[in-house]
C-alpha atoms as a PDB file:
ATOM      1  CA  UNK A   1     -52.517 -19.329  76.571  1.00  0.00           C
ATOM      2  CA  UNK A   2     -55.218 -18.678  74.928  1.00  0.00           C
ATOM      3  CA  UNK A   3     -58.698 -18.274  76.447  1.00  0.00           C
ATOM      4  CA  UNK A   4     -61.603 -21.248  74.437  1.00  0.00           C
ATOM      5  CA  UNK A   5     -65.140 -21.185  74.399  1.00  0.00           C
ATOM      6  CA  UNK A   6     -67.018 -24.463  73.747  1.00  0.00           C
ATOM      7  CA  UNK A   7     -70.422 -23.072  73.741  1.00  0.00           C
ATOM      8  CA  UNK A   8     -70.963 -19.854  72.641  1.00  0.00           C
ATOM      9  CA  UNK A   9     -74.085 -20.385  71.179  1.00  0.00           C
ATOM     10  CA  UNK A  10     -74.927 -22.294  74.584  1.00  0.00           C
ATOM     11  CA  UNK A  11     -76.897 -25.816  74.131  1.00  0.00           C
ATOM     12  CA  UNK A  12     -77.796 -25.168  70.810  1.00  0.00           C
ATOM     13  CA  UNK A  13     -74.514 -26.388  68.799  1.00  0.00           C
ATOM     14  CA  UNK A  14     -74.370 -29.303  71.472  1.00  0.00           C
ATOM     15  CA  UNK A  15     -77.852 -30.446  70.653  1.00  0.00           C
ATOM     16  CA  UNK A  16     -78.271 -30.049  66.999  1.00  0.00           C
ATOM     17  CA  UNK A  17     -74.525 -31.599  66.632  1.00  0.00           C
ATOM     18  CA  UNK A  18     -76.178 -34.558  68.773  1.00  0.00           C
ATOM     19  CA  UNK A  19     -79.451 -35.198  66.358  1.00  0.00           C
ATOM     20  CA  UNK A  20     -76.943 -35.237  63.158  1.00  0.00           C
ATOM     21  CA  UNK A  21     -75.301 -38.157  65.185  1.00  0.00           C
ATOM     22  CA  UNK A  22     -78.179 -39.769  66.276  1.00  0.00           C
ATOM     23  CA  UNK A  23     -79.217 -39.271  62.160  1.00  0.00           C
ATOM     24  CA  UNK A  24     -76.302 -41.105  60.779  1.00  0.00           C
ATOM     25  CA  UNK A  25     -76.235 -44.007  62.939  1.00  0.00           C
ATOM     26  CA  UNK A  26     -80.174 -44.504  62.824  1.00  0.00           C
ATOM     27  CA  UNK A  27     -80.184 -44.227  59.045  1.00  0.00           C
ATOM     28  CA  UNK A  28     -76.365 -46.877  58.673  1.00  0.00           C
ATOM     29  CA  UNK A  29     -77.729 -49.249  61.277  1.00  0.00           C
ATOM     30  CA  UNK A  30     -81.013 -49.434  59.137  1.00  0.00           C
ATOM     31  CA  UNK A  31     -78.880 -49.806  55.895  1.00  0.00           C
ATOM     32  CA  UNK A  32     -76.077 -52.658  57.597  1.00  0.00           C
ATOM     33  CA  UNK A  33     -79.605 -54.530  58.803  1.00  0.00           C
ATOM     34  CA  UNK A  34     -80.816 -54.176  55.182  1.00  0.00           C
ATOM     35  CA  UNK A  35     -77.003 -55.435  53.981  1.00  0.00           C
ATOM     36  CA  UNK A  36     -77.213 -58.549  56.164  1.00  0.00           C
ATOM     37  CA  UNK A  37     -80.580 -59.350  55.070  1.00  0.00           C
ATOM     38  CA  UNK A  38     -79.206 -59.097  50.838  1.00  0.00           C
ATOM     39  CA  UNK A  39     -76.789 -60.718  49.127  1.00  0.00           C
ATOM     40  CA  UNK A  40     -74.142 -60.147  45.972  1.00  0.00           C
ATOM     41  CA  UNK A  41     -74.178 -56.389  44.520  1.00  0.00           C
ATOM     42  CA  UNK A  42     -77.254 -55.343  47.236  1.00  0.00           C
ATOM     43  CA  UNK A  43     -75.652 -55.655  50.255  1.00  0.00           C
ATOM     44  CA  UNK A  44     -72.424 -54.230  48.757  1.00  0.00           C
ATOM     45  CA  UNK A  45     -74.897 -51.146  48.078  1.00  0.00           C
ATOM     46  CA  UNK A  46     -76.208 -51.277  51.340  1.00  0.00           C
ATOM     47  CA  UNK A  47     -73.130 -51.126  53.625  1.00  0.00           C
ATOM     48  CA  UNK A  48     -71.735 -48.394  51.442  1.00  0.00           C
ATOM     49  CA  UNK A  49     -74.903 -46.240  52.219  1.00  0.00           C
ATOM     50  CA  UNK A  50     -74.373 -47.625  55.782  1.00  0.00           C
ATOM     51  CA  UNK A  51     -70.886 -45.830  55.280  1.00  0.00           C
ATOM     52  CA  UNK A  52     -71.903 -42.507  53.438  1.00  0.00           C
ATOM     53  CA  UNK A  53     -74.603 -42.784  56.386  1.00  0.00           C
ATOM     54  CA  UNK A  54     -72.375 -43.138  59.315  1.00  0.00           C
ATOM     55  CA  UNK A  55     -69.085 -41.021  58.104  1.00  0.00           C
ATOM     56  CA  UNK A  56     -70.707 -38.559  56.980  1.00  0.00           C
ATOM     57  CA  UNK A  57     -72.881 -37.791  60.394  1.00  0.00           C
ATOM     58  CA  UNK A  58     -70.105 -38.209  62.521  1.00  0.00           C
ATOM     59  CA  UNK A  59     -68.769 -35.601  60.377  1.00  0.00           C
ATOM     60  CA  UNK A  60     -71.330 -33.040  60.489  1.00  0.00           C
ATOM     61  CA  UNK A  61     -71.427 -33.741  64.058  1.00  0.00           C
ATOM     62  CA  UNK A  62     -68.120 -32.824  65.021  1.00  0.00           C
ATOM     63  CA  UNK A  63     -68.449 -29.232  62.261  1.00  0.00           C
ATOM     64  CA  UNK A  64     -71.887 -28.621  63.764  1.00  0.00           C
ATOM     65  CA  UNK A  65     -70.168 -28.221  67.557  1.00  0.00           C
ATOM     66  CA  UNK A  66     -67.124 -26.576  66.090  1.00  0.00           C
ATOM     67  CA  UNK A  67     -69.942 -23.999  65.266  1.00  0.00           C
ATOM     68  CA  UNK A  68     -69.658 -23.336  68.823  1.00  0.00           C
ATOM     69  CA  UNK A  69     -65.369 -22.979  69.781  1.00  0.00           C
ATOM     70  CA  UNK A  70     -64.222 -19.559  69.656  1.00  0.00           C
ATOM     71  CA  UNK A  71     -60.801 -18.442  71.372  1.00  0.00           C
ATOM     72  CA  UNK A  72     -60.492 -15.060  72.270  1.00  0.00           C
ATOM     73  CA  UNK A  73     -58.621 -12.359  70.315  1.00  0.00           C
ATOM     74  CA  UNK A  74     -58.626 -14.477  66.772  1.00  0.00           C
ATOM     75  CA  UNK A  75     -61.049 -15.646  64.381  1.00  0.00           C
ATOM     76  CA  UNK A  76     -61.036 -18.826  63.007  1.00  0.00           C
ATOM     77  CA  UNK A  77     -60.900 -20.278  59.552  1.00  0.00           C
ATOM     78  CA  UNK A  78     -60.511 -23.662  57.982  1.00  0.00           C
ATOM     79  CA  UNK A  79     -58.209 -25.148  55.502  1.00  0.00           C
ATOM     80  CA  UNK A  80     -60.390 -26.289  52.871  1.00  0.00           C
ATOM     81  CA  UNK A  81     -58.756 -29.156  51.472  1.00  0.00           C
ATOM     82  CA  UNK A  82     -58.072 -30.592  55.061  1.00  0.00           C
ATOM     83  CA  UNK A  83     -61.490 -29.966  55.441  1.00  0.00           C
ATOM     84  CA  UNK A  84     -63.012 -32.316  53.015  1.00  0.00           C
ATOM     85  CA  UNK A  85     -60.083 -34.616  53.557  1.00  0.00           C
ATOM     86  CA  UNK A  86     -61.660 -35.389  57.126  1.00  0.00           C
ATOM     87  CA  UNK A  87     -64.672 -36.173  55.386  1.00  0.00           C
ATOM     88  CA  UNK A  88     -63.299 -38.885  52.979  1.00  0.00           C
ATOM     89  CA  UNK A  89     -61.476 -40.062  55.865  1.00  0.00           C
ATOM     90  CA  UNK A  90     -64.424 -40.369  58.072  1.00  0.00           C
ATOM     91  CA  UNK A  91     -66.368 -42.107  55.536  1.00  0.00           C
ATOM     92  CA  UNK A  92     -63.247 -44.145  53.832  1.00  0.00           C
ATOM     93  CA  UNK A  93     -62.530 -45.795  57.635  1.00  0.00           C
ATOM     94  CA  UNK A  94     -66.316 -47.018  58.393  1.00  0.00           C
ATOM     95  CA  UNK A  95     -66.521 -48.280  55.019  1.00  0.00           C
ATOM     96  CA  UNK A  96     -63.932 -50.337  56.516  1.00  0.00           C
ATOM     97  CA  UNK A  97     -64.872 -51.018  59.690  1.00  0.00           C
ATOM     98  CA  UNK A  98     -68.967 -52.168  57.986  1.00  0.00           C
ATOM     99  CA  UNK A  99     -67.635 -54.223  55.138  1.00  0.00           C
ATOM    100  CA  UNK A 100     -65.126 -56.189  57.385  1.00  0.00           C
ATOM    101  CA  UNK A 101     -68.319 -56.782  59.946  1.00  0.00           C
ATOM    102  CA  UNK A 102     -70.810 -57.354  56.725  1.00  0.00           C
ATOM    103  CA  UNK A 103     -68.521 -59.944  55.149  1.00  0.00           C
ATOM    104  CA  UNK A 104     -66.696 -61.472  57.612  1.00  0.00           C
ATOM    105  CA  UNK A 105     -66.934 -65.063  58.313  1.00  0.00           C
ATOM    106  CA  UNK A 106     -66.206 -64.920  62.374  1.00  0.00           C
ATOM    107  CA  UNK A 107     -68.492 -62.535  64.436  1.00  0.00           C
ATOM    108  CA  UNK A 108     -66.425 -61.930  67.171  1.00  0.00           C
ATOM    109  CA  UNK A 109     -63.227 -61.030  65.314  1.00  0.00           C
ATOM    110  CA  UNK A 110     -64.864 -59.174  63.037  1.00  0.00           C
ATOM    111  CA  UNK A 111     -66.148 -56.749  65.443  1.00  0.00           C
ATOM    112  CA  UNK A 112     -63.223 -56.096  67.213  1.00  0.00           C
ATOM    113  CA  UNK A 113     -61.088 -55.713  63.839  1.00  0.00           C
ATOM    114  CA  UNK A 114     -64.077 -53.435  62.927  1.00  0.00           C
ATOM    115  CA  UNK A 115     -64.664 -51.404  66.254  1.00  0.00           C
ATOM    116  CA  UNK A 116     -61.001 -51.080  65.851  1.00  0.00           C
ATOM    117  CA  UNK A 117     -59.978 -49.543  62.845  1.00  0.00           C
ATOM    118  CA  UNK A 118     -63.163 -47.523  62.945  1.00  0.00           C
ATOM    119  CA  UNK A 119     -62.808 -46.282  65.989  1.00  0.00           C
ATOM    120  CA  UNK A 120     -59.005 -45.104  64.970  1.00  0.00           C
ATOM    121  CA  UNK A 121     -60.427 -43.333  61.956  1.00  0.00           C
ATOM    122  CA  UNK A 122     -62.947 -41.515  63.523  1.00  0.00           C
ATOM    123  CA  UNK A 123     -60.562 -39.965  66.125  1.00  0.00           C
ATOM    124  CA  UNK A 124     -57.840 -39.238  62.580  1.00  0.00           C
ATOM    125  CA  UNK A 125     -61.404 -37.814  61.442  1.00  0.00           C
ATOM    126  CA  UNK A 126     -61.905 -35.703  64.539  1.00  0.00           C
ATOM    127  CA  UNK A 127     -57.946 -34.200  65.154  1.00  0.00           C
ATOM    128  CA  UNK A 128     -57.292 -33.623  61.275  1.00  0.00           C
ATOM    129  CA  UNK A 129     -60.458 -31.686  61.483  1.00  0.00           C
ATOM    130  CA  UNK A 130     -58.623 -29.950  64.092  1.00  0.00           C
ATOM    131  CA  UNK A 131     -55.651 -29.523  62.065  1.00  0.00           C
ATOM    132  CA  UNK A 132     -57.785 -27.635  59.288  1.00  0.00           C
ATOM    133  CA  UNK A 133     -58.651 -24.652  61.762  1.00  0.00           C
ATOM    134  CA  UNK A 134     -56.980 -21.913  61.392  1.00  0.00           C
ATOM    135  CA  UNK A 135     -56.208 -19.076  64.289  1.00  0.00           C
ATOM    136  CA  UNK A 136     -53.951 -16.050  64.945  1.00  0.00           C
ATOM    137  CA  UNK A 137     -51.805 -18.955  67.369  1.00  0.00           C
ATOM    138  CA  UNK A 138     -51.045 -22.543  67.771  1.00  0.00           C
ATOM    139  CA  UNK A 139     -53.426 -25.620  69.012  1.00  0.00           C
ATOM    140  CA  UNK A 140     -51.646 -28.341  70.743  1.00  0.00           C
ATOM    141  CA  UNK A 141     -52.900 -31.283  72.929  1.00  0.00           C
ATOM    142  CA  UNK A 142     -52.560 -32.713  76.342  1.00  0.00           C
ATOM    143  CA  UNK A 143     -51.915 -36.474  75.523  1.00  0.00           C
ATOM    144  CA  UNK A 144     -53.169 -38.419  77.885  1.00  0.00           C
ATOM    145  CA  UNK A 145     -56.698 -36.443  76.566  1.00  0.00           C
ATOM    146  CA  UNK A 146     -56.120 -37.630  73.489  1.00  0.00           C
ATOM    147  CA  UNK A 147     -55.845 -41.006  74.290  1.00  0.00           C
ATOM    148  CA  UNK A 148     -58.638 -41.239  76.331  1.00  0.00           C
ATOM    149  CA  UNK A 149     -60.655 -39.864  73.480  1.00  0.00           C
ATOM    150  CA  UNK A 150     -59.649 -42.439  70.836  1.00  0.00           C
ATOM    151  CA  UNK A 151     -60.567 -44.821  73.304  1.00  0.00           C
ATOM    152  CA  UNK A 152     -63.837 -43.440  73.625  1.00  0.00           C
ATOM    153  CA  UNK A 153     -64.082 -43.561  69.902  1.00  0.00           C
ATOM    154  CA  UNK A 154     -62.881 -47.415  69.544  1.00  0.00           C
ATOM    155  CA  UNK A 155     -65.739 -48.333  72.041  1.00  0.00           C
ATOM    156  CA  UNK A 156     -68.098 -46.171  70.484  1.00  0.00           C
ATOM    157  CA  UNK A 157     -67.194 -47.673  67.343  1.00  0.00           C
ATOM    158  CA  UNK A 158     -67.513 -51.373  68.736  1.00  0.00           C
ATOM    159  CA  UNK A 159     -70.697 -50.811  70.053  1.00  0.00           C
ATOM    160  CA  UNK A 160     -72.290 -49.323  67.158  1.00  0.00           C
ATOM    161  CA  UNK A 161     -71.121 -52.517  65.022  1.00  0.00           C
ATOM    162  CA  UNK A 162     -72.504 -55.038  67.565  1.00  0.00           C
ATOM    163  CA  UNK A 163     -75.846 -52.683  67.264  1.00  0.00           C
ATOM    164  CA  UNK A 164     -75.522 -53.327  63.341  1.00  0.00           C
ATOM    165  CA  UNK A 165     -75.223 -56.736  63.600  1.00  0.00           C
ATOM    166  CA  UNK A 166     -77.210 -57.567  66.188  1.00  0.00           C
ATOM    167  CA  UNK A 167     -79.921 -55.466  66.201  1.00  0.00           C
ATOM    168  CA  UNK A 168     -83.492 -56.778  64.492  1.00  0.00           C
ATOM    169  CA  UNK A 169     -86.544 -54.529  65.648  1.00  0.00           C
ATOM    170  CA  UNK A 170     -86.899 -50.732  64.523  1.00  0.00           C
ATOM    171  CA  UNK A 171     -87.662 -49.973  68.411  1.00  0.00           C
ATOM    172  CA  UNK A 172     -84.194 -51.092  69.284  1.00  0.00           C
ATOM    173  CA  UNK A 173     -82.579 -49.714  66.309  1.00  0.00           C
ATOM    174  CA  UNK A 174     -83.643 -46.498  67.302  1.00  0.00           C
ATOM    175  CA  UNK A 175     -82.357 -46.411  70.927  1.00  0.00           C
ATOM    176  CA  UNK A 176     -78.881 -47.867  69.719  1.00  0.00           C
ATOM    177  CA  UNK A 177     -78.995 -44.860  67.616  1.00  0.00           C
ATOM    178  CA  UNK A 178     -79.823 -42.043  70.509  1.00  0.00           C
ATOM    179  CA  UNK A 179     -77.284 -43.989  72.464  1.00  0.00           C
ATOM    180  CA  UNK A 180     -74.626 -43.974  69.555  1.00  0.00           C
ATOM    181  CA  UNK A 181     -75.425 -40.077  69.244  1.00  0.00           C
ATOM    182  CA  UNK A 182     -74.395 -40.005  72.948  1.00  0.00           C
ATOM    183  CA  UNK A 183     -71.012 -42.100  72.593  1.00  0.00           C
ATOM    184  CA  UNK A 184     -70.062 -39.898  69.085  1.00  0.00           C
ATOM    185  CA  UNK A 185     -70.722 -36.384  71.292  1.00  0.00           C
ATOM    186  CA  UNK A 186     -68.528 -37.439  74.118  1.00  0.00           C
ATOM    187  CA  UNK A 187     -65.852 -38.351  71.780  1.00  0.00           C
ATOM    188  CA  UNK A 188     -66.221 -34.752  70.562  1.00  0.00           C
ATOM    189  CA  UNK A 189     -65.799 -33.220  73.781  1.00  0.00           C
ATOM    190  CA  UNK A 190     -63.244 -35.404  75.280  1.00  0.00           C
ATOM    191  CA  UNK A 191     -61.147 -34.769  72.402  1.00  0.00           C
ATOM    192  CA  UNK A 192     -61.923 -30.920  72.626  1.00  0.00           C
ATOM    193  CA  UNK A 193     -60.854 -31.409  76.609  1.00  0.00           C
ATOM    194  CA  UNK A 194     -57.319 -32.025  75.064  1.00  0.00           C
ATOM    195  CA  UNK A 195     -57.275 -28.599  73.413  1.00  0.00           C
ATOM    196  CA  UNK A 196     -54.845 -25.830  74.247  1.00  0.00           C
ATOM    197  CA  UNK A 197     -54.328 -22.834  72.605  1.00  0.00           C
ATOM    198  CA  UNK A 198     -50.855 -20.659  72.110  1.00  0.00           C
ATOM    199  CA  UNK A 199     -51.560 -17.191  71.095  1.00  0.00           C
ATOM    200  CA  UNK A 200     -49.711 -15.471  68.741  1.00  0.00           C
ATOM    201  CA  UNK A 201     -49.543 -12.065  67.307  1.00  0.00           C
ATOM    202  CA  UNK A 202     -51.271 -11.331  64.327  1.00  0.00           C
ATOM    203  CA  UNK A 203     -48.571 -10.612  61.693  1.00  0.00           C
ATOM    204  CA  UNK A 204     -50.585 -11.820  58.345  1.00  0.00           C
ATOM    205  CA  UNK A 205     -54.150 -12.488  57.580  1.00  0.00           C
ATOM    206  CA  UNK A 206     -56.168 -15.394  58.056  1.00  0.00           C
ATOM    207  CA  UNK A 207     -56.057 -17.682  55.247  1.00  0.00           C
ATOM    208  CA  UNK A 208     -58.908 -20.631  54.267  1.00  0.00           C
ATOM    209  CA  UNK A 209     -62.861 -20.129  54.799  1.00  0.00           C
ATOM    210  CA  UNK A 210     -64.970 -19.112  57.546  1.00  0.00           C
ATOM    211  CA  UNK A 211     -67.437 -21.601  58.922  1.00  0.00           C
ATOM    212  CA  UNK A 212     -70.256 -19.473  57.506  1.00  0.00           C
ATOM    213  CA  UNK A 213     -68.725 -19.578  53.917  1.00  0.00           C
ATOM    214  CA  UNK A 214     -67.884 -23.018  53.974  1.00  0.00           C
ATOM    215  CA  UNK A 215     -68.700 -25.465  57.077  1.00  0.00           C
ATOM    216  CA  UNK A 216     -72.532 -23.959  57.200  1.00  0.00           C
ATOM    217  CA  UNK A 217     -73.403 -24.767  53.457  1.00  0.00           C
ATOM    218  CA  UNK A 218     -71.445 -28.569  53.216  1.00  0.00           C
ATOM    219  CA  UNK A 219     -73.352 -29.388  56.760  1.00  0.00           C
ATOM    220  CA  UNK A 220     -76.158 -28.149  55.847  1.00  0.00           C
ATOM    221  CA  UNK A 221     -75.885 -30.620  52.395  1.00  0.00           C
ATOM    222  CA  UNK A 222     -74.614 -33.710  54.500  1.00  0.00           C
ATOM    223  CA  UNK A 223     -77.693 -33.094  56.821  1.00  0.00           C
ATOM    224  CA  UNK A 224     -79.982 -32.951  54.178  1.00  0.00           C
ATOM    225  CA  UNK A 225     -78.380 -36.072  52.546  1.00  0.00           C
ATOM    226  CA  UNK A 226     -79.308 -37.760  55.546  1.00  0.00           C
ATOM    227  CA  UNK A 227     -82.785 -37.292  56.135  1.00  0.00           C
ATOM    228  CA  UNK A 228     -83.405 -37.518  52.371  1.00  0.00           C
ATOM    229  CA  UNK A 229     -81.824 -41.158  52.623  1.00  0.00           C
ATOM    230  CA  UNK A 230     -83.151 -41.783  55.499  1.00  0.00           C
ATOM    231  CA  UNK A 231     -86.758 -40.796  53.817  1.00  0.00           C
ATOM    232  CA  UNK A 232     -85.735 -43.491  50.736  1.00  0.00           C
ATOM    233  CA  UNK A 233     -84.961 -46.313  53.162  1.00  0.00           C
ATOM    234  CA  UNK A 234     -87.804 -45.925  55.143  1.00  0.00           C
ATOM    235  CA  UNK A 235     -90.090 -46.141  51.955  1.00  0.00           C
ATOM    236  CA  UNK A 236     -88.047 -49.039  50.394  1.00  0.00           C
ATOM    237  CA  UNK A 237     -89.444 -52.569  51.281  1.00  0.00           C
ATOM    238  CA  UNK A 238     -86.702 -54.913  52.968  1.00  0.00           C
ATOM    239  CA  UNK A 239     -85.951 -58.369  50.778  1.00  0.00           C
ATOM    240  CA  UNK A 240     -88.442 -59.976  52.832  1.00  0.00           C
ATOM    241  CA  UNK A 241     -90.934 -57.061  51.961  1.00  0.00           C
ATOM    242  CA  UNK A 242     -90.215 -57.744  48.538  1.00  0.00           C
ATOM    243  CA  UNK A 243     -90.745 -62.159  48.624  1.00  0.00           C
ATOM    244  CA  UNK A 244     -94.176 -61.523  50.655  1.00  0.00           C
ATOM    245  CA  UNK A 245     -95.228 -59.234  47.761  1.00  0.00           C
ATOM    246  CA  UNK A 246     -94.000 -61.469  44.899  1.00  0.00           C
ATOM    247  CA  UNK A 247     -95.644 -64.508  46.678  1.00  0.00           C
ATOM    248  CA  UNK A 248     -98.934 -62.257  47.117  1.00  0.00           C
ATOM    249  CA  UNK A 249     -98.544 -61.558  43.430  1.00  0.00           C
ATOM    250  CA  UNK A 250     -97.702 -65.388  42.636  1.00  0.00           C
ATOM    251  CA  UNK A 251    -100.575 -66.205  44.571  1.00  0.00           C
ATOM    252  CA  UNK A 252    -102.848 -63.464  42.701  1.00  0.00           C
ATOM    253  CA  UNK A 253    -102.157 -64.961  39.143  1.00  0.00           C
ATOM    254  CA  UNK A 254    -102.933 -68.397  39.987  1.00  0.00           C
ATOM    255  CA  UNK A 255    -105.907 -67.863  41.692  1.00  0.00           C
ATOM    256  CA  UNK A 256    -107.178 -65.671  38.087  1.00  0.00           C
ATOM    257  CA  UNK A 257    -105.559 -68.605  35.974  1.00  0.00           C
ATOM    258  CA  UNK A 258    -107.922 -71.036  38.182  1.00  0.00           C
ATOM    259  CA  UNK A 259    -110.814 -68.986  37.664  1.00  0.00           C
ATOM    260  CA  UNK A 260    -110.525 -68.713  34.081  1.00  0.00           C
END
């Protein structure tokens, strides 16, 4: 068996892995409160940039901390195309989970069906990521691990669509979001818990990328993505923004037309 390292960069991949968690679900709760409050083609927009929002830092999340595994006697690598497969996945599956809870008719249901499938995807997201490293040996998984970890995802998953949904002030918003960072990093670890490692000897090299050739520049993009957005919708006005300032305008060219 194969000796693991979770933290070899101590608290730093831990903690930056948390704020890119805490990022995503700040900046797709703001977009899903956004998609409630619009109608027709807007709030399809908006709960697919709740989506790109969410997936992608739950993604960059779980990469950033992988910054931080190492196993003894082998280097890792990762199979590209896995790779960005977990990413489509990650997104494609709270696309799902948002759009059922942004146009469904019955709350309740809605949330479950939601928190469920989301939750599912995320932990698909989380072990095909694992699938993509690549080490002189073999990674398997204790099970009952595993299944404690998707359940940690499903309820993570739940809660962050009731937050969407339910949610109304910024002030609120923004502790769902530090407590969503906290549900998405134990999901992480509980699913890295499961991990066991089979060495092998080293008869060929390594194929795929290292993190710094690949992981480090695409995380570094997501993570910029998301404080860019996050920048946009924090500028943008809301749709009741935008009737205060057409009735202020309204208001403005009567009171000229009266006066001339």
């Amino acid at each position: 068996m194969g000796t693991m390292n979770h933290f070899s960069f101590g608290w730093l991949t831990p903690t930056l892995s948390y704020l890119m968690a805490c990022a995503g679900a700040a900046l797709g709760l703001r977009c899903t409160l956004r998609a409630l409050a619009a109608t027709g083609t807007a709030r399809r927009n908006w709960l697919l940039t709740a989506a790109a929002a969410i997936g992608s830092g739950i993604w960059t999340m779980h990469f950033v901390a992988m910054f931080g595994f190492s196993v003894d006697g082998t280097e890792l690598r990762y199979d590209v195309p896995l790779t960005i497969l977990s990413l489509l996945v990650a997104v494609l599956v709270v696309g799902l989970g948002v759009f059922t809870v942004g146009y469904g008719r019955h709350r309740g249901r809605s949330l479950l069906l939601g928190g469920l499938t989301t939750g599912v995807g995320v932990a698909a997201m989380h072990y095909l990521g694992m699938a993509a490293v690549l080490i002189h040996g073999r990674i398997t998984y204790r099970p009952g691990t595993v299944g404690l970890s998707v359940l940690v995802a499903v309820a993570a998953a739940t809660a962050a669509l009731w937050a969407a949904v339910t949610i109304r002030t910024m002030l609120a918003a923004g502790g769902a979001a530090l407590v969503m960072g906290v549900a998405v990093s134990c999901m992480h670890y509980t699913g890295m818990a499961a991990v066991q490692v089979q060495m092998e000897p080293a008869r060929t090299e390594l194929g795929g990328a290292t993190p710094m050739q690949f992981i480090f520049p695409l995380a570094v993009g997501l993570g910029s993505f998301l404080f860019l957005t996050s920048a946009f919708v924090a500028l943008s006005p809301s749709a009741q923004e935008r009737a205060a300032y057409r009735e202020a305008g309204e208001l403005a060219v009567e009171d000229l037309r009266r006066a001339a």
